[in-house]
C-alpha atoms as a PDB file:
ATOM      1  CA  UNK A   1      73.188   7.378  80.432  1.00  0.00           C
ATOM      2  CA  UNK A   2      72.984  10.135  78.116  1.00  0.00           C
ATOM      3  CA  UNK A   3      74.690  11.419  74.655  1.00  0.00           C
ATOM      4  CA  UNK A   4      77.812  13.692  75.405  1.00  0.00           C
ATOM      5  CA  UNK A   5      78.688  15.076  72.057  1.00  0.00           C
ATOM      6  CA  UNK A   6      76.806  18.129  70.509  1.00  0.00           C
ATOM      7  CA  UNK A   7      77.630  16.701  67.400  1.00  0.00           C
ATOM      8  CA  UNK A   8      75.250  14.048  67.279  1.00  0.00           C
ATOM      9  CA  UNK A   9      74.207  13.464  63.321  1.00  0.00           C
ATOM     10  CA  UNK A  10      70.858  11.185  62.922  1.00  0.00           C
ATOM     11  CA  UNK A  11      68.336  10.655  59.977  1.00  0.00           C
ATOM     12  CA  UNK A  12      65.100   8.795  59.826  1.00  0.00           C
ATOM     13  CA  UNK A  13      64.666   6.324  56.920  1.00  0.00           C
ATOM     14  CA  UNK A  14      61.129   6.041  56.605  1.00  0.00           C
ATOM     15  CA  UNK A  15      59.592   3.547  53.642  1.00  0.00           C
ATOM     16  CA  UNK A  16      56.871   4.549  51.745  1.00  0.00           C
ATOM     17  CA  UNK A  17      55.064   1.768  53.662  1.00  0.00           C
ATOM     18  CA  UNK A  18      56.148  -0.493  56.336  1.00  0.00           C
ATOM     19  CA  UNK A  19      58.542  -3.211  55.502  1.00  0.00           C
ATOM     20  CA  UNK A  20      62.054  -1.947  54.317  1.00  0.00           C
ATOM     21  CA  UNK A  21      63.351  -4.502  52.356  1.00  0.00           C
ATOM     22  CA  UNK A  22      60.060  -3.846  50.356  1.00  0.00           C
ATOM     23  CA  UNK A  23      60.777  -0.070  49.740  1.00  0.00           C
ATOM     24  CA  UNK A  24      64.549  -1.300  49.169  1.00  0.00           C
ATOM     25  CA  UNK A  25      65.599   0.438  51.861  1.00  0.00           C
ATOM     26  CA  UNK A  26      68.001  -2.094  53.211  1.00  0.00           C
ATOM     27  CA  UNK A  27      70.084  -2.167  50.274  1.00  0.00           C
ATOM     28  CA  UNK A  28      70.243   1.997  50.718  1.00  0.00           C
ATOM     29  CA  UNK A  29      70.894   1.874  54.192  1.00  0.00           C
ATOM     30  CA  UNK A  30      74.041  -0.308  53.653  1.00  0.00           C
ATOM     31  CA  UNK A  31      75.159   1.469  50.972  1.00  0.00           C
ATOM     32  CA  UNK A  32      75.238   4.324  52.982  1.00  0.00           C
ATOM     33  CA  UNK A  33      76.873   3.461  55.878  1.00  0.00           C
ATOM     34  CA  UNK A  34      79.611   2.092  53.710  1.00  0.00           C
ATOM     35  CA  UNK A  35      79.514   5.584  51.790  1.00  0.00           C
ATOM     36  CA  UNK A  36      78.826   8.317  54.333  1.00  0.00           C
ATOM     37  CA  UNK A  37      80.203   6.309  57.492  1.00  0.00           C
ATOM     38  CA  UNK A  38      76.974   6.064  59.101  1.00  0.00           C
ATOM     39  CA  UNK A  39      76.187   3.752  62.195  1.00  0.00           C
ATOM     40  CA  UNK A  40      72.699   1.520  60.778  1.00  0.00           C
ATOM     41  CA  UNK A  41      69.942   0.868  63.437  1.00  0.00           C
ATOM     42  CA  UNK A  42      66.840  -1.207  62.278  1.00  0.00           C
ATOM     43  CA  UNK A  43      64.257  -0.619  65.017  1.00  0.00           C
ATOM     44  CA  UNK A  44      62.568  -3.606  63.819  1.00  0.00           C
ATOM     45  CA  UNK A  45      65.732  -5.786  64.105  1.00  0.00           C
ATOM     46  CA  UNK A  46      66.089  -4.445  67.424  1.00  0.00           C
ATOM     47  CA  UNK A  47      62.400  -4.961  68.339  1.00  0.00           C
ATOM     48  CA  UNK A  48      62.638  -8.508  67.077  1.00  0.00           C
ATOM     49  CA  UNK A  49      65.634  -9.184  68.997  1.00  0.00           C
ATOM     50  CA  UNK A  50      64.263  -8.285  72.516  1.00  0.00           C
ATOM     51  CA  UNK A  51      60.808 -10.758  71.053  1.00  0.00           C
ATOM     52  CA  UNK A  52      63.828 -13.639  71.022  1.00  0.00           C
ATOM     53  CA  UNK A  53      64.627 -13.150  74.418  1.00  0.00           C
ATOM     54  CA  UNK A  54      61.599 -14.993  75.211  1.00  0.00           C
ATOM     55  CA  UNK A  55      60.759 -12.669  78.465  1.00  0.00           C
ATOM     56  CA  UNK A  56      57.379 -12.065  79.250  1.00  0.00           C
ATOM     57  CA  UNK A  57      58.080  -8.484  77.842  1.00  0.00           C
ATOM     58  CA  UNK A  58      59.573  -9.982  74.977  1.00  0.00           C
ATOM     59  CA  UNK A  59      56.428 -12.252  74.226  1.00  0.00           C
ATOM     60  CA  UNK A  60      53.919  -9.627  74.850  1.00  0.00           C
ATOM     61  CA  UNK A  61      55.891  -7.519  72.014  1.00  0.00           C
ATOM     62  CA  UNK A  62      55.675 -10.573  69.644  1.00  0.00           C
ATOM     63  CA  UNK A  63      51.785 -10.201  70.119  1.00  0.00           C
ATOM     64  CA  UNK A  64      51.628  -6.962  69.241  1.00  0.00           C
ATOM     65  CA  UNK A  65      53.964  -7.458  65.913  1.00  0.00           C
ATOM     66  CA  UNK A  66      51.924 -10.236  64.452  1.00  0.00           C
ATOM     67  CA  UNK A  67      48.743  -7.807  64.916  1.00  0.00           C
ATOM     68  CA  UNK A  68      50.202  -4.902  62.990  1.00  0.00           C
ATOM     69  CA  UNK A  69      50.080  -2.838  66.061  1.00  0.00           C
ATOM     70  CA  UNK A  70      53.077  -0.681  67.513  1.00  0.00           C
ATOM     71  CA  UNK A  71      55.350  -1.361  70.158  1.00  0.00           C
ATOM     72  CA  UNK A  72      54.819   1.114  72.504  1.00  0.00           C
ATOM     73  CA  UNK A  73      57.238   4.332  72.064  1.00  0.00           C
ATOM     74  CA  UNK A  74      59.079   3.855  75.641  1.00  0.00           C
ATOM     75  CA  UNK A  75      59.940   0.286  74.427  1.00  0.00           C
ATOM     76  CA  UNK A  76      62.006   1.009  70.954  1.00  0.00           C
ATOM     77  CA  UNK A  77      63.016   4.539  72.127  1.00  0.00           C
ATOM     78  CA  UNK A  78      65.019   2.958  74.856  1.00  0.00           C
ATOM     79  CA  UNK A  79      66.399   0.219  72.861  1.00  0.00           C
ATOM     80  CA  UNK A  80      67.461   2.097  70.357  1.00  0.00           C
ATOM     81  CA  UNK A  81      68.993   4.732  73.025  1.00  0.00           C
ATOM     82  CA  UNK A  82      71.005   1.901  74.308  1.00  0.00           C
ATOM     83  CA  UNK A  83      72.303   0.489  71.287  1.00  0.00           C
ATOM     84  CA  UNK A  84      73.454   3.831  70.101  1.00  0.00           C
ATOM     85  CA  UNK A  85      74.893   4.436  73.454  1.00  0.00           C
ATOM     86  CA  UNK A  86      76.709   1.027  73.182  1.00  0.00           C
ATOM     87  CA  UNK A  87      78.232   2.056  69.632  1.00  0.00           C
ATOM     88  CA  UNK A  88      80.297   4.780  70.906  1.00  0.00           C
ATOM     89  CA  UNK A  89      79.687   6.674  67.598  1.00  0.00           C
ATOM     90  CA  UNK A  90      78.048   9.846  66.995  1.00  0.00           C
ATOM     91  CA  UNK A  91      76.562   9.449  62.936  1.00  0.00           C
ATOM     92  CA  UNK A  92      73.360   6.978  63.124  1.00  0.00           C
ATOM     93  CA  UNK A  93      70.795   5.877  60.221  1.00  0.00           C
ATOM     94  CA  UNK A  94      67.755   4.662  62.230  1.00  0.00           C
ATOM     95  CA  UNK A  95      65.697   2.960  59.988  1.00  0.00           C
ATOM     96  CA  UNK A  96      61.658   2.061  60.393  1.00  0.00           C
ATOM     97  CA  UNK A  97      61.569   4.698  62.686  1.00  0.00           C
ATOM     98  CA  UNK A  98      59.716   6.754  64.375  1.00  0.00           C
ATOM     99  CA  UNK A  99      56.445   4.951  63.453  1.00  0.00           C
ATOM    100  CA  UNK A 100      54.192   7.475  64.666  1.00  0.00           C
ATOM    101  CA  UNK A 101      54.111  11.047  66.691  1.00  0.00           C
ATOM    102  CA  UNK A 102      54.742   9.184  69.976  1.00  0.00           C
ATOM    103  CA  UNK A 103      57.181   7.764  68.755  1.00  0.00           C
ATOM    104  CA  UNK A 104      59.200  10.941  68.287  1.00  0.00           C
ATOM    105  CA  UNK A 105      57.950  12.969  70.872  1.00  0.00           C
ATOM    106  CA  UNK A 106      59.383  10.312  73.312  1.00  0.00           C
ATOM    107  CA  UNK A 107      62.827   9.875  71.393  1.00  0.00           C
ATOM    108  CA  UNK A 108      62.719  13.625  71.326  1.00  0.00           C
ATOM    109  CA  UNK A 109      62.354  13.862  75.458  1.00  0.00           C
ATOM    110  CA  UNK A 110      64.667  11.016  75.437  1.00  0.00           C
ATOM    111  CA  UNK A 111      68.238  11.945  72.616  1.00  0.00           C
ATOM    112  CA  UNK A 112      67.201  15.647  73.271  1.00  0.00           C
ATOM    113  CA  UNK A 113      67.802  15.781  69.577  1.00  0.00           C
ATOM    114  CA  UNK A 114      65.640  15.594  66.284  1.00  0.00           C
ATOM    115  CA  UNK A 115      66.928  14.185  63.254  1.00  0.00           C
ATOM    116  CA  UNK A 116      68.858  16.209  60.146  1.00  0.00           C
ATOM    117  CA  UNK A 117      66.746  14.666  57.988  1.00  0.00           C
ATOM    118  CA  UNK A 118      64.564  11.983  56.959  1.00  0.00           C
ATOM    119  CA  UNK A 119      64.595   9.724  53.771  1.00  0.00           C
ATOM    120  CA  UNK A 120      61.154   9.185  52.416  1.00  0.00           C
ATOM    121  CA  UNK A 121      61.631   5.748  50.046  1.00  0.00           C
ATOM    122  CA  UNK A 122      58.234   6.071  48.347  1.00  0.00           C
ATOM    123  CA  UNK A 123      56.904   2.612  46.472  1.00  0.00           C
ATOM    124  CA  UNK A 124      53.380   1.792  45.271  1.00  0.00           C
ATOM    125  CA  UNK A 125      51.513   0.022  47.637  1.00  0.00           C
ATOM    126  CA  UNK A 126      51.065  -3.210  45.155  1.00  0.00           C
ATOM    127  CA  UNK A 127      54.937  -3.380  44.487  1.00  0.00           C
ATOM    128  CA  UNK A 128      55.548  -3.116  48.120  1.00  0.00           C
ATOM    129  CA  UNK A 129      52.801  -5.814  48.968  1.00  0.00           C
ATOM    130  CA  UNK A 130      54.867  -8.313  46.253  1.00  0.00           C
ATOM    131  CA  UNK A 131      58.217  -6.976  47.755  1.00  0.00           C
ATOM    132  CA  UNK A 132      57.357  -8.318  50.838  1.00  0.00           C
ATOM    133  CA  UNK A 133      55.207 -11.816  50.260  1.00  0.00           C
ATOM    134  CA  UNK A 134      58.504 -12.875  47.998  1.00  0.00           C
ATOM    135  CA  UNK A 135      61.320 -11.453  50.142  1.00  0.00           C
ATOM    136  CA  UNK A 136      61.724 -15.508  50.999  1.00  0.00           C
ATOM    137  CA  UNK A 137      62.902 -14.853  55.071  1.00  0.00           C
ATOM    138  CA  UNK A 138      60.125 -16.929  56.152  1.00  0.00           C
ATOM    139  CA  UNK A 139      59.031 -14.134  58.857  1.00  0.00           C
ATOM    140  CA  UNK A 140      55.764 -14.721  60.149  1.00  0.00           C
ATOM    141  CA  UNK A 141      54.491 -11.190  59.270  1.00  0.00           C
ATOM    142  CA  UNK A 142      54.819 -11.630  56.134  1.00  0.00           C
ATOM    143  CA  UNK A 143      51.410 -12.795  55.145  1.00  0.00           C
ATOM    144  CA  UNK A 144      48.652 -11.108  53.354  1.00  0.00           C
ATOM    145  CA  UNK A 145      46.603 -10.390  56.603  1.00  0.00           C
ATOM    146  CA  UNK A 146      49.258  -8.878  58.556  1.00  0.00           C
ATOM    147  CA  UNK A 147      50.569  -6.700  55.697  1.00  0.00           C
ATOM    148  CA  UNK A 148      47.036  -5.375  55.176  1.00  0.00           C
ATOM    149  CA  UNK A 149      46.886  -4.247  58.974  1.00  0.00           C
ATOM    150  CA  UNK A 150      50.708  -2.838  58.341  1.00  0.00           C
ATOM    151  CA  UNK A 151      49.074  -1.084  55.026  1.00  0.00           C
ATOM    152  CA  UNK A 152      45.996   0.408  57.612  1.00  0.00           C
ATOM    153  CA  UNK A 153      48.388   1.082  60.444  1.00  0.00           C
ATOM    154  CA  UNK A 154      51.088   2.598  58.277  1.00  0.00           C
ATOM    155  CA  UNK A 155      48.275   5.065  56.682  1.00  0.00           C
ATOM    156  CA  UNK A 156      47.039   6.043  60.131  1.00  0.00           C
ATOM    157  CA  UNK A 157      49.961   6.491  62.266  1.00  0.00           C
ATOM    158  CA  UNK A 158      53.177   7.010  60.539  1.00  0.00           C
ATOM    159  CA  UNK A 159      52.154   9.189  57.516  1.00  0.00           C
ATOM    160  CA  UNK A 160      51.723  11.642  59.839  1.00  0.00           C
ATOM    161  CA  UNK A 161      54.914  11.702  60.858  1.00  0.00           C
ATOM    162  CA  UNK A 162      56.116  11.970  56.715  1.00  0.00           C
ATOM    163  CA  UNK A 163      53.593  15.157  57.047  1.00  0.00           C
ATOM    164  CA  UNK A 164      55.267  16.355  60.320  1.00  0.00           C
ATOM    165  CA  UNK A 165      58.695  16.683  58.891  1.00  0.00           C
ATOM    166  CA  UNK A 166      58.081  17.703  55.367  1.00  0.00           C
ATOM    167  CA  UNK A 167      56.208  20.859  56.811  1.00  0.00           C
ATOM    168  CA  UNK A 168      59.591  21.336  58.558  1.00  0.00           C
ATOM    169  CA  UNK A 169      61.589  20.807  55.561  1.00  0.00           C
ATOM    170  CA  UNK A 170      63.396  17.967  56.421  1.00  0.00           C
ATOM    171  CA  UNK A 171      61.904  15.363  54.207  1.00  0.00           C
ATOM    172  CA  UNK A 172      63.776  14.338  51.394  1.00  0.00           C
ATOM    173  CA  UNK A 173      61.579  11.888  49.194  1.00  0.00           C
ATOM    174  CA  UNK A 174      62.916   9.289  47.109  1.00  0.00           C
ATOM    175  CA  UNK A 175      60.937   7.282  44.167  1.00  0.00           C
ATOM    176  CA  UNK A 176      61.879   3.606  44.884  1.00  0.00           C
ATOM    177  CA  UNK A 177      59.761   1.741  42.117  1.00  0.00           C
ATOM    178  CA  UNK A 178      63.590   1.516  39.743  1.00  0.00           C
ATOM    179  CA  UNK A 179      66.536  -0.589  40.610  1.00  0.00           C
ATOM    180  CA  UNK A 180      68.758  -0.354  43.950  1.00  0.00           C
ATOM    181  CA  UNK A 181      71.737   1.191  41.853  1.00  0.00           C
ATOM    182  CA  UNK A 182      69.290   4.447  40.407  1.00  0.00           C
ATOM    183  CA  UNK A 183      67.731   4.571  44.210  1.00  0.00           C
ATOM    184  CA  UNK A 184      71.123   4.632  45.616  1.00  0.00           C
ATOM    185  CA  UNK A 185      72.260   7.885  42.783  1.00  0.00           C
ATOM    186  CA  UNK A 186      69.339  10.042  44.067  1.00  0.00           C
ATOM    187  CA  UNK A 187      70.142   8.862  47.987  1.00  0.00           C
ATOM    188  CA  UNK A 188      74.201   9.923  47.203  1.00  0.00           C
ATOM    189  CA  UNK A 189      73.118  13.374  45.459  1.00  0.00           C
ATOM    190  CA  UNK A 190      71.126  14.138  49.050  1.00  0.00           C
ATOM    191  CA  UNK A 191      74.273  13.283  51.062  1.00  0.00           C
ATOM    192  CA  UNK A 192      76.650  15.456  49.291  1.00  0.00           C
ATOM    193  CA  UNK A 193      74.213  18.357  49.268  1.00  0.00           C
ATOM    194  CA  UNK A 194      74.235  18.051  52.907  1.00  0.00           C
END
């Protein structure tokens, strides 16, 4: 299947490390499809919903998630393809993505379209590192070990993706250390420059 409409409107939420609800990203993301009418992907929720499955696929993903690592590109670019097939919409926020180069280059061969945008949420590595140990969800990621390898794999692999797109432009960085409602100002002032 493949995207009819030329009109096709996507951004890239990227935290400042991995771990969204740590860069308070989730809160922004809903407030913004309430706001600007955006459809809200989570790669990770999508990722984590295939590891429920419990297919063999499914459990080798799991594997790879509880080492830090990345799914491999082909993986999340197709389900995220499919779920934004499935919507039948045309405006989608696709957050925690792309997590590295690969990533993009194969949702770029795949959509056949970048994104407008991407919002940086930029947090200290020590408030993001609390974030997530008291976010209370009970995920087994979230321990110290596997948030250090996030840290490492984070620094190696998705920064230069940040790098990629602010040389285009396209990068529109937010500070995320202050509360959800003075995040969400600076996120609204983007949108209606847009």
């Amino acid at each position: 299947r493949r995207f009819r409409s030329r009109s096709l409107s996507l951004l890239f939420v990227c935290p400042s490390l991995t771990g969204l609800v740590a860069a308070a990203a989730v809160p922004q993301c809903a407030k913004i499809v309430d706001t600007f009418g955006y459809v809200h992907f989570s790669a990770g929720d999508l990722l984590r919903q295939f590891v429920r499955s419990g297919t063999p696929e499914g459990n080798k993903i799991a594997e790879m998630m509880n080492n830090g690592q990345i799914v491999p590109s082909e993986v999340t670019v197709n389900l995220l393809k499919t779920a934004m097939l499935d919507s039948g919409k045309t405006k989608f926020l696709i957050d925690g993505f792309p997590r590295n180069l690969e990533n993009r280059d194969t949702y770029l061969k795949v959509v056949e379209k970048d994104c407008s945008f991407v919002l940086f949420f930029d947090c200290p590595e020590d408030v993001l590192e609390a974030r997530l140990l008291n976010r209370g969800e009970g995920r087994a990621d979230d321990n110290v070990e596997t948030i250090k390898k996030r840290f490492k794999t984070y620094q190696d692999q998705t920064m230069p993706v940040i790098d990629h797109y602010r040389e285009k432009g396209m990068v529109k960085h937010i500070k995320t250390d202050v509360s959800i409602d003075e995040v969400f100002e600076k996120v609204s002032a983007i949108f209606k420059d847009e």
